[in-house]
Protein backbone atom coordinates (compact mmCIF):
# COMPACT_ATOMS: atom_id res chain seq x y z
CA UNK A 1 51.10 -4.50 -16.33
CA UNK A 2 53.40 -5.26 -18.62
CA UNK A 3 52.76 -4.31 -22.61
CA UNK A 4 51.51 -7.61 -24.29
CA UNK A 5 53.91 -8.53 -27.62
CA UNK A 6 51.40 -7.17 -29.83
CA UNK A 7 50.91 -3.86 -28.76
CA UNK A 8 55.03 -2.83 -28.64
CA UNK A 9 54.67 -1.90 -32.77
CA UNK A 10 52.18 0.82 -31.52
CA UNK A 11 54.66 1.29 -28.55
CA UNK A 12 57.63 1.74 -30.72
CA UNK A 13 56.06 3.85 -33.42
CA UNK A 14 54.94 6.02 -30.43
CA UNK A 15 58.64 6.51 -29.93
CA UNK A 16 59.47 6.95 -33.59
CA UNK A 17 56.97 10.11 -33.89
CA UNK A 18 58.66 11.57 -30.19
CA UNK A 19 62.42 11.00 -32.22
CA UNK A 20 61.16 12.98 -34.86
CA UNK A 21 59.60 16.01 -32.46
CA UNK A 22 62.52 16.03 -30.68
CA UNK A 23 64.47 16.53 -33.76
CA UNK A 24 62.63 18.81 -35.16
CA UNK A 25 63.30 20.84 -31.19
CA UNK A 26 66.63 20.52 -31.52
CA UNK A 27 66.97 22.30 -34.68
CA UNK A 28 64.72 25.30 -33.70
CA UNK A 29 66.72 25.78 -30.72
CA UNK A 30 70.46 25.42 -32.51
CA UNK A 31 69.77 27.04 -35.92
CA UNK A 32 69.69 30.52 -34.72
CA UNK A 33 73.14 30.00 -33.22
CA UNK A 34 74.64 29.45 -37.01
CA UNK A 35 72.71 32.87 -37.85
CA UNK A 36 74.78 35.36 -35.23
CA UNK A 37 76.24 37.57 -37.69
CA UNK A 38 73.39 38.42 -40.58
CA UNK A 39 71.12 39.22 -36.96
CA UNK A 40 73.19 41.69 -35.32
CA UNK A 41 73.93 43.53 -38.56
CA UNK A 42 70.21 43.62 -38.89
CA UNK A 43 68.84 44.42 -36.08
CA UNK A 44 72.40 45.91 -34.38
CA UNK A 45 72.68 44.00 -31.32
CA UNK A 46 75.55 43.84 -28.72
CA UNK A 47 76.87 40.31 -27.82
CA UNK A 48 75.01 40.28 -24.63
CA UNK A 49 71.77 41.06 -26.29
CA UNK A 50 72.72 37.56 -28.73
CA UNK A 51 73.50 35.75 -25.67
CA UNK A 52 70.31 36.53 -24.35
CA UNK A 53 68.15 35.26 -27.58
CA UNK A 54 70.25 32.30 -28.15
CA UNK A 55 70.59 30.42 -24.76
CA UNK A 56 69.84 32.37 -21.66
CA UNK A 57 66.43 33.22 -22.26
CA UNK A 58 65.53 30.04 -23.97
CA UNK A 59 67.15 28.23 -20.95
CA UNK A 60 65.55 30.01 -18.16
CA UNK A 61 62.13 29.72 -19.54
CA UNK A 62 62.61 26.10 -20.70
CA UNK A 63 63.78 25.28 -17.04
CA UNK A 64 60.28 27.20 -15.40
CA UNK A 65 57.89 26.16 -17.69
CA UNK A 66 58.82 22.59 -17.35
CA UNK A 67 57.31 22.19 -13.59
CA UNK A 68 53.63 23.41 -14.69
CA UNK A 69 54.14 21.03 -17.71
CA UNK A 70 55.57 18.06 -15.82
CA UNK A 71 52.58 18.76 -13.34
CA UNK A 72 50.20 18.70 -15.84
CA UNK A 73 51.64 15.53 -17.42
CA UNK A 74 51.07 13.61 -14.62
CA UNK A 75 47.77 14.46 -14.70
CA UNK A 76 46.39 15.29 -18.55
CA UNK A 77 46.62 13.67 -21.67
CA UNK A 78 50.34 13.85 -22.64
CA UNK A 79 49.44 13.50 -26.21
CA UNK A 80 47.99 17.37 -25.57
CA UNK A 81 50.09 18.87 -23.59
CA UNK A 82 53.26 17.32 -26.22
CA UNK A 83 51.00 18.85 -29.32
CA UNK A 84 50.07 21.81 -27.54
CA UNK A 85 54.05 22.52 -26.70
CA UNK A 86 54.84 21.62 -30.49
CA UNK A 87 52.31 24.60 -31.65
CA UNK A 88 53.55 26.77 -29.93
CA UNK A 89 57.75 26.22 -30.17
CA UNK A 90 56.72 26.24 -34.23
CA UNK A 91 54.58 29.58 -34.09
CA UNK A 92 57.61 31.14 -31.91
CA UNK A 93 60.09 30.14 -34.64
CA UNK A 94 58.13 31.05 -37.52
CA UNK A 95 57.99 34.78 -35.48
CA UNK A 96 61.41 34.82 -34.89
CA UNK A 97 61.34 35.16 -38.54
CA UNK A 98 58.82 38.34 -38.32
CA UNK A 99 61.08 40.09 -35.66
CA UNK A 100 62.24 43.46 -36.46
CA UNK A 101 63.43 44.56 -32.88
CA UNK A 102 65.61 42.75 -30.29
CA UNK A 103 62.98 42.97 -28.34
CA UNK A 104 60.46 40.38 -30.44
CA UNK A 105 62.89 38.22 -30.79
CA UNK A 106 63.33 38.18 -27.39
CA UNK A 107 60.09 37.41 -26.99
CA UNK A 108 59.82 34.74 -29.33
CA UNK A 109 62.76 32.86 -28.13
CA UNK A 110 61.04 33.34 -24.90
CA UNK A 111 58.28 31.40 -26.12
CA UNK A 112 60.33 28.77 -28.33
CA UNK A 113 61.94 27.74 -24.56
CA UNK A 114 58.44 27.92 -23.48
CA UNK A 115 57.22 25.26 -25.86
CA UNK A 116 59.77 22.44 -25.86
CA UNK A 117 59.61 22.20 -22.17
CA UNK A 118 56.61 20.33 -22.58
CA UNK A 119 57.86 17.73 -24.73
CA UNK A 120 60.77 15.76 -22.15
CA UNK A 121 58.24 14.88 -18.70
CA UNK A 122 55.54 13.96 -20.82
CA UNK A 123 57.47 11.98 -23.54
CA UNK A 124 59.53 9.82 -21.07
CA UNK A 125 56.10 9.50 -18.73
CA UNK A 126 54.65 7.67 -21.80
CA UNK A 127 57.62 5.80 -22.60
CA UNK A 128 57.73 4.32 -18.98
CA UNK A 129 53.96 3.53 -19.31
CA UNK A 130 54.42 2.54 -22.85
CA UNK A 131 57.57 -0.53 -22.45
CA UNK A 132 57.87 -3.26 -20.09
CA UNK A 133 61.04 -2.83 -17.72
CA UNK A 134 63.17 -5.21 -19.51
CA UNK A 135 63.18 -3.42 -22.68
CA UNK A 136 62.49 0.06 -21.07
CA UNK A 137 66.40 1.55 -21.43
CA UNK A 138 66.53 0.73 -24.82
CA UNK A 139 63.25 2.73 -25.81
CA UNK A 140 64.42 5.86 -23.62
CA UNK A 141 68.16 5.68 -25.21
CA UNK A 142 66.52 5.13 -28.93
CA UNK A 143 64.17 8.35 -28.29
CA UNK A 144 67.24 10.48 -26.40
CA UNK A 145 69.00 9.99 -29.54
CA UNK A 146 67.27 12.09 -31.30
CA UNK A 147 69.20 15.12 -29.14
CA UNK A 148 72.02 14.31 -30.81
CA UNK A 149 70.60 13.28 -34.51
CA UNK A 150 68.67 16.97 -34.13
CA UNK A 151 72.06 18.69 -33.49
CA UNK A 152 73.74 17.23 -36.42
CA UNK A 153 71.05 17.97 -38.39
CA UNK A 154 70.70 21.50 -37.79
CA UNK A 155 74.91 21.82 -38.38
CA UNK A 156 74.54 19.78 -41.31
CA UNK A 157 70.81 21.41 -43.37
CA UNK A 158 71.49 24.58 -41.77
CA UNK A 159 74.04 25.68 -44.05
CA UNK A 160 71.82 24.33 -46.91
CA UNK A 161 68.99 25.73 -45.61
CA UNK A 162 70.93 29.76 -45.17
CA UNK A 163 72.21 29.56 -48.81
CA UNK A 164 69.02 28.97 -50.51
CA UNK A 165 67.68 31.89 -48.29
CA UNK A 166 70.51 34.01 -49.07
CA UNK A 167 69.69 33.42 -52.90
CA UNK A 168 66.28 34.42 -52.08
CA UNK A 169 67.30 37.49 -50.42
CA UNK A 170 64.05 40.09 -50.49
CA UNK A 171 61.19 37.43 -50.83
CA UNK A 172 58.54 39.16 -50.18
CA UNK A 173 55.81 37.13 -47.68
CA UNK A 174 52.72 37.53 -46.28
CA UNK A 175 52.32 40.19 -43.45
CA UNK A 176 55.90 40.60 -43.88
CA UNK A 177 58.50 43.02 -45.82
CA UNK A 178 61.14 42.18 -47.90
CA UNK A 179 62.99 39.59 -45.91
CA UNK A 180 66.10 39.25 -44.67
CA UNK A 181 67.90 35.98 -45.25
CA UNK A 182 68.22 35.01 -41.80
CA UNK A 183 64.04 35.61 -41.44
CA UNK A 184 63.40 33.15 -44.35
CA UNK A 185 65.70 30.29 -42.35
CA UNK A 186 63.42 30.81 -39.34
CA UNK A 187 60.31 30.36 -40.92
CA UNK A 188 61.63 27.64 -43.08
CA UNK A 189 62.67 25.71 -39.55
CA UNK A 190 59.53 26.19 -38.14
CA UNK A 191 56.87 24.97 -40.17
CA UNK A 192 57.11 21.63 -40.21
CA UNK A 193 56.85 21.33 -36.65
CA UNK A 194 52.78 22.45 -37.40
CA UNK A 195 52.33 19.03 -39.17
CA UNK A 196 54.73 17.12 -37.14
CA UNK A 197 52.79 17.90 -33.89
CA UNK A 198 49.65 16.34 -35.29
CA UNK A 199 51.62 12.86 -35.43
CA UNK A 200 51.11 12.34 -31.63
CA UNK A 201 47.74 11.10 -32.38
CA UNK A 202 48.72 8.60 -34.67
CA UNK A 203 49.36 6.08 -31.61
CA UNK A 204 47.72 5.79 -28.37
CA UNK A 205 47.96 7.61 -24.87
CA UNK A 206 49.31 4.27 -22.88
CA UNK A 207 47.50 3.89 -19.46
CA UNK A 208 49.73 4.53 -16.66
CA UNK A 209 51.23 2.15 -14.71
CA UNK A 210 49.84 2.51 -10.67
CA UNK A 211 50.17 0.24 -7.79
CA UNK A 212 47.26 -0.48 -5.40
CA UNK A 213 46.25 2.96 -3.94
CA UNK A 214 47.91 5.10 -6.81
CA UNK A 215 44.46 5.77 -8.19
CA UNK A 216 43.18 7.04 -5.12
CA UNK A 217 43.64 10.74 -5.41
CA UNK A 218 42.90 11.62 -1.35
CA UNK A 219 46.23 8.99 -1.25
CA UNK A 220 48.19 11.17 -3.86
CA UNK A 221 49.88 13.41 -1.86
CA UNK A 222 50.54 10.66 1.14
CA UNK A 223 52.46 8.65 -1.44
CA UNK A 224 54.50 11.25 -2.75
CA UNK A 225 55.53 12.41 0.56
CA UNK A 226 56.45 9.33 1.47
CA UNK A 227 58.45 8.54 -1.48
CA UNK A 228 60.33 11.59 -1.36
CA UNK A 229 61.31 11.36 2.24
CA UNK A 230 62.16 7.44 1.59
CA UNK A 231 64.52 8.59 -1.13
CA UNK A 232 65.78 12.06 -0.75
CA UNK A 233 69.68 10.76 -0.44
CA UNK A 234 69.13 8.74 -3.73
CA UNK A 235 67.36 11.66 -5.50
CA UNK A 236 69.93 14.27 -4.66
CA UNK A 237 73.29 12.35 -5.47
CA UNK A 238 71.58 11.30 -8.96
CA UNK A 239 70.95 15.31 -9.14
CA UNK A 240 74.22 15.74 -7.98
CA UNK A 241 75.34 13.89 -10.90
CA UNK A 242 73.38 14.65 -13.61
CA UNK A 243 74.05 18.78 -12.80
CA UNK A 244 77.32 17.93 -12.96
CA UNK A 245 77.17 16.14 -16.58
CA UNK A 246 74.78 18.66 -18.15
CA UNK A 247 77.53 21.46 -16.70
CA UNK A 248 80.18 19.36 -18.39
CA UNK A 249 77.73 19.04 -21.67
CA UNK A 250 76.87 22.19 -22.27
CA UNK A 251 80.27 23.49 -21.66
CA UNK A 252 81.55 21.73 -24.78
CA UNK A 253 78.52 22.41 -26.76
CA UNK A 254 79.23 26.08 -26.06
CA UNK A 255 82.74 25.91 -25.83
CA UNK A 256 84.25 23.65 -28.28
CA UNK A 257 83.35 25.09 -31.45
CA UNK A 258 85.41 28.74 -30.20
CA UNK A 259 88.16 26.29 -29.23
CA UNK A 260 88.93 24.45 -32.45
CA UNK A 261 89.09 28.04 -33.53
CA UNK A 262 91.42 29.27 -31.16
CA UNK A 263 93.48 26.49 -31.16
CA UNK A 264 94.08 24.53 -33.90
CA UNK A 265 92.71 27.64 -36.79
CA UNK A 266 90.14 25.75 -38.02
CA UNK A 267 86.76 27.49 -39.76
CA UNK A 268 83.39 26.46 -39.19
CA UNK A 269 83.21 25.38 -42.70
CA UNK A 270 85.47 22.69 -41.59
CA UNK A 271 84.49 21.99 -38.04
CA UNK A 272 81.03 22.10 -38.79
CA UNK A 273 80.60 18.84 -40.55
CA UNK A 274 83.23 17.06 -38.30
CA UNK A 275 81.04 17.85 -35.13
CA UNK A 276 78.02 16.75 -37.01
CA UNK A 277 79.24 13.25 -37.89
CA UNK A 278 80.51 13.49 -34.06
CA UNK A 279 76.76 13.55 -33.24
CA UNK A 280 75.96 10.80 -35.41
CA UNK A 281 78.19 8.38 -33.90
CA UNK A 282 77.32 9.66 -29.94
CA UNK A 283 73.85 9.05 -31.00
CA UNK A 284 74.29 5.54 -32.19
CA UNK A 285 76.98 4.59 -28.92
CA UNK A 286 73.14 5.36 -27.06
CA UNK A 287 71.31 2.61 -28.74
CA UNK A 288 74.00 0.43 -27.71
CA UNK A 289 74.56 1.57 -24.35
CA UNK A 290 70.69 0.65 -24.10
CA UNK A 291 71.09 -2.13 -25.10
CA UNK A 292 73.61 -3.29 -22.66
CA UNK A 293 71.67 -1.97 -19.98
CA UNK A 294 68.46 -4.07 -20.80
CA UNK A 295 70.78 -7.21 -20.83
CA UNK A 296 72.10 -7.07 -17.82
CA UNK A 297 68.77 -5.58 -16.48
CA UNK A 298 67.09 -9.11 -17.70
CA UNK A 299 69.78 -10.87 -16.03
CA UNK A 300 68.98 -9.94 -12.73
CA UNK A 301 71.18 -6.77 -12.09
CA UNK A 302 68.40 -4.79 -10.85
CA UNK A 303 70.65 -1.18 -10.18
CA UNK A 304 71.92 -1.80 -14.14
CA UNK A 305 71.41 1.39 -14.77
CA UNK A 306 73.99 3.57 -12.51
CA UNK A 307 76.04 0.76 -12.13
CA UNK A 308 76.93 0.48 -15.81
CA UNK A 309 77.04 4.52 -15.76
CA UNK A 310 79.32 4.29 -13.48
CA UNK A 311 81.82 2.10 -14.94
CA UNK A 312 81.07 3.88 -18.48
CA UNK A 313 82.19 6.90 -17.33
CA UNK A 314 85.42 5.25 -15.52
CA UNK A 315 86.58 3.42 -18.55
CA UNK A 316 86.07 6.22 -20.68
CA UNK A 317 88.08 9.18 -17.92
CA UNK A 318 91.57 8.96 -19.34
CA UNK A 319 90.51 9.93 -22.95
CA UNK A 320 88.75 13.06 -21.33
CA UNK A 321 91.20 13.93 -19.02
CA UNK A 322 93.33 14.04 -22.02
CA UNK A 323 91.18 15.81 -24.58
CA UNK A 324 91.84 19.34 -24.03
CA UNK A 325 95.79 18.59 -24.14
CA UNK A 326 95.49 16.87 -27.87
CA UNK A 327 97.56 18.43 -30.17
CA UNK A 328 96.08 17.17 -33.33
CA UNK A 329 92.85 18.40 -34.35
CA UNK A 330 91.59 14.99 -35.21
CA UNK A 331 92.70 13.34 -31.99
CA UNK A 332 90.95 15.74 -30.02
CA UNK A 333 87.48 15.21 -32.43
CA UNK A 334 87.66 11.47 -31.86
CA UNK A 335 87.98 12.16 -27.71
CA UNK A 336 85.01 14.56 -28.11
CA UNK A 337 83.34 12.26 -29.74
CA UNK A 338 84.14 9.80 -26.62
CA UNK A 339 83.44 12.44 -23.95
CA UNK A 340 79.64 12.70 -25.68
CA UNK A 341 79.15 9.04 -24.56
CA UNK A 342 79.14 10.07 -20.76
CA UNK A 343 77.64 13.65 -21.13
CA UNK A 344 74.57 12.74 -23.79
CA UNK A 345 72.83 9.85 -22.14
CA UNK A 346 72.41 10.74 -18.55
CA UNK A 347 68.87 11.53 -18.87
CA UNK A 348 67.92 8.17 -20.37
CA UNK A 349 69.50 6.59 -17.59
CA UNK A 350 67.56 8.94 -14.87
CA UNK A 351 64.22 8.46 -16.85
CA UNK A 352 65.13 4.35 -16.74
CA UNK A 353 65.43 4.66 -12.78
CA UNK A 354 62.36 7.41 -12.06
CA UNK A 355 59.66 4.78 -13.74
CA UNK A 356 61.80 1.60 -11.68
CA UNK A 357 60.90 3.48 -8.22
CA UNK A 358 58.95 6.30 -8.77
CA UNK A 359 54.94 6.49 -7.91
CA UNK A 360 53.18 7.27 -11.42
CA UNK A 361 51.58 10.13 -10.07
CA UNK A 362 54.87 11.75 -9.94
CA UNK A 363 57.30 10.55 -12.31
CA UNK A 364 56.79 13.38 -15.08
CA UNK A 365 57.02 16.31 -11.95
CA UNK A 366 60.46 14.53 -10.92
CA UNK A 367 61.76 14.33 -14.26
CA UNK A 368 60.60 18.31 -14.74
CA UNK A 369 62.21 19.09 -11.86
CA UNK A 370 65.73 17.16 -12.84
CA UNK A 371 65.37 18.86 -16.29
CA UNK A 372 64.78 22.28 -14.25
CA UNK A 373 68.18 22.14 -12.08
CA UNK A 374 70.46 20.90 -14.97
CA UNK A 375 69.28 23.04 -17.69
CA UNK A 376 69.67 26.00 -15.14
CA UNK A 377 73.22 24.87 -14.35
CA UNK A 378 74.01 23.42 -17.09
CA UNK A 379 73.02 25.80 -19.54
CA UNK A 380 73.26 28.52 -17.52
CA UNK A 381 76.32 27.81 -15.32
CA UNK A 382 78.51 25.82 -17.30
CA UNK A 383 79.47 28.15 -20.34
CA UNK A 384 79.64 30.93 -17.71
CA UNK A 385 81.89 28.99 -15.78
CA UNK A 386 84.13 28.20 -18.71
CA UNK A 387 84.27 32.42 -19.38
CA UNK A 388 85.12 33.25 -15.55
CA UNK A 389 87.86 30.83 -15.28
CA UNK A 390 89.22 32.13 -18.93
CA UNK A 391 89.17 35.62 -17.94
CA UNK A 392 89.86 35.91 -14.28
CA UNK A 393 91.86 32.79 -13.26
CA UNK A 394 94.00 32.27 -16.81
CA UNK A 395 94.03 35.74 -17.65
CA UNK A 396 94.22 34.41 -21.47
CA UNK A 397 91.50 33.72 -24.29
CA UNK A 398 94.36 31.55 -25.40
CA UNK A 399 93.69 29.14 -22.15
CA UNK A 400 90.06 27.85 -23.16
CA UNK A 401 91.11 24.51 -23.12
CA UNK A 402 92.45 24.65 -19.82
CA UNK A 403 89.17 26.37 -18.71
CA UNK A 404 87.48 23.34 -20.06
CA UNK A 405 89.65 21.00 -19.01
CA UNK A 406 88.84 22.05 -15.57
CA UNK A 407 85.09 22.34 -15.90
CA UNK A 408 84.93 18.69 -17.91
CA UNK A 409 87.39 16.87 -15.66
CA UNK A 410 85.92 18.36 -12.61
CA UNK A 411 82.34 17.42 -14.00
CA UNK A 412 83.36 14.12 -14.50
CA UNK A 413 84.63 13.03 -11.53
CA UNK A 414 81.97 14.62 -9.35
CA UNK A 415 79.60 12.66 -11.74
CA UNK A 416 81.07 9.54 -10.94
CA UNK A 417 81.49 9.89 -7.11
CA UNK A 418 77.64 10.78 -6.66
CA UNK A 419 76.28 7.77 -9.44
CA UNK A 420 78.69 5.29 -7.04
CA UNK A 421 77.13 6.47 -3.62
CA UNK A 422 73.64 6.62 -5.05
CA UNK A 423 73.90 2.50 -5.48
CA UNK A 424 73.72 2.09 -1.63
CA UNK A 425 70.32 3.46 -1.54
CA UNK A 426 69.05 2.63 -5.42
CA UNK A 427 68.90 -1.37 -4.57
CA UNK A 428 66.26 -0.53 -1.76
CA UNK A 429 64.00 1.37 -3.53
CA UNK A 430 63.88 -0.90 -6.39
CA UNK A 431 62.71 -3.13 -3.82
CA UNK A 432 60.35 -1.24 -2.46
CA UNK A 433 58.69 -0.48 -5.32
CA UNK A 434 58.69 -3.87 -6.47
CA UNK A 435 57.43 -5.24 -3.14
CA UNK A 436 53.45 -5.00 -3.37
CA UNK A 437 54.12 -7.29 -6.59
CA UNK A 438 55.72 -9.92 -5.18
């Protein structure tokens, strides 16, 4: 059933308060990356030990703990689970700021990754319950900004945020020592997200959308099986694509701020606010891209979604494939700003199709399981990949951008081969989903 005109302020104030959480994630998970240097003089790690509390750990837990959650979203009140994982990614944060050992940082990293993974299934579950199809991309793309607004802001208040501590070097806090700067920026991330969590109650848990038979929980696992065995080729070439983004994604992310070192002698005093307004502007291009989609959605183009990712990301190939050959700085910003066009929204677009043909019953443990696979090889694979190619096939630290190049180019074009053989089989299971309706 479609929401009735009167009830989409509640729906888009529901996605309002989900922007803001997922902001608020964003910058817990990023601000300890501009913080590498005042926490290994402290607590004298090695490099590995950094890469461990900055991505890998947060990754791999992030990746596990989002099948329970997704589980549990499909099942349980998503405005709990969502608060519940809010609580908990603050407290970790707020503890990173009490660690005195690698070790409990480790763990409360571990349990920052632990958090956020409830907030994705069960945020674009209620979205797809939440919006009628027609405006349905548009919602998703609106709330997936937020990635993108939390990034800039963390590059953008995180430098305010480390001076003020540094002038309040020694504060003395409860249960706590003299602090180190870098302690007082962790706390000062976290506690917000205690009040902010509280927010999801402000707006109603929407009912979910079933067919005839859905509700019928002996039927449950019938349906499911049935749906995945109906649409395992379309699943796995829209995995196959969306791996192959987040790879290129997180690449860059990891990559590109070393690069404009490397290359073109640049400080992160002065890449740091040019990759934050580079955010901004990938952020807004998602709104848009939304926007299109619903359009030509309403019109009748039922497979909108990966068809119009598809020819996105073929329009938009020669200003990638050239990126990592730029030799002005400011060139190459204004093609990484492009390339964030095709690597940012692919999850809105995923999200879009999963509540098109998806049962309800298992929409949020599909989308946990997508968010599984590409944060594992995303997160986990692409940087790596980026390194090995660097070291052991260019032989050169100089030759990052032709590591990337690879990885990105590669990404891109596997991406766009898997989106364009997944429309054979997308058409029919829009249909088939669509068919008990009439």
């Amino acid at each position: 059933m479609e929401n009735q005109p009167q009830n989409l302020s509640r729906s888009w104030w529901m996605v309002a308060v989900l922007f803001l959480l997922y902001v608020q994630s964003w910058v817990d998970r990023l601000i300890l990356s501009m913080l590498v240097s005042p926490i290994k003089k402290h607590l004298l790690l090695t490099d590995v030990q950094v890469s461990m509390v900055t991505s890998t750990s947060f990754a791999i837990f992030y990746a596990v703990f989002g099948l329970p959650l997704g589980w549990a979203s499909d099942r349980y009140s998503r405005r709990w689970i969502i608060c519940g994982g809010v609580m908990v990614w603050a407290c970790a944060t707020i503890a990173c700021g009490y660690a005195q050992s690698y070790e409990g940082l480790l763990a409360a990293r571990i349990l920052v990754g632990a958090g956020e993974a409830a907030l994705l299934p069960a945020a674009y579950s209620l979205i797809a319950d939440a919006f009628p199809p027609h405006l349905l991309t548009r919602a998703t793309s609106t709330f997936q900004m937020a990635g993108k607004v939390g990034s800039a802001t963390a590059f953008g208040l995180g430098g305010i945020a480390i001076a003020w501590a540094t002038a309040h070097k020694g504060m003395t806090l409860p249960f706590h020592a003299a602090s180190q700067p870098w302690q007082l920026v962790m706390m000062m991330v976290g506690l917000p997200g205690l009040l902010l969590g509280l927010l999801v109650f402000t707006f109603p848990d929407p009912p979910r959308r079933r067919l005839a038979g859905e509700n019928d929980q002996a039927n449950a696992r019938a349906v499911t099986m049935d749906f995945m065995r109906g649409n395992w080729r379309l699943l796995g070439l829209m995995l196959i694509g969306t791996s192959a983004l987040a790879i290129c994604g997180y690449s860059m992310t990891n990559w590109v701020p070393t690069y404009i070192e490397r290359h073109f002698g640049w400080k992160p005093v002065q890449y740091g606010p040019a990759l934050s307004i580079m955010n901004i502007i990938s952020a807004v291009s998602l709104v848009l891209n939304g926007w299109i989609v619903d359009k030509l959605f309403a019109r009748g183009m039922k497979d909108a979604h990966l068809r119009f990712y598809g020819w996105l990301i073929l329009g938009l190939f020669p200003v990638i494939a050239y990126m990592f050959f730029a030799a002005n700085v400011w060139v190459f910003l204004a093609c990484y700003c492009v390339a964030q066009f095709i690597t940012v929204p692919f999850m809105v677009y995923v999200s879009s199709v999963m509540a098109m043909i998806a049962p309800a019953q298992v929409r949020a443990r599909l989308l946990a399981f997508f968010l599984f696979v590409f944060t594992l090889l995303g997160l986990g694979a692409g940087p790596a990949i980026v390194a090995a190619l660097t070291q052991y096939v260019f032989g050169s630290e100089a030759a990052l951008g032709s590591s990337l190049a690879v990885v990105v180019i590669g990404g891109t074009v596997l991406a766009w081969a898997a989106f364009r053989l997944a429309l054979r089989y997308l058409a029919g299971a829009i249909a088939a989903r669509e068919g008990p309706h009439g």
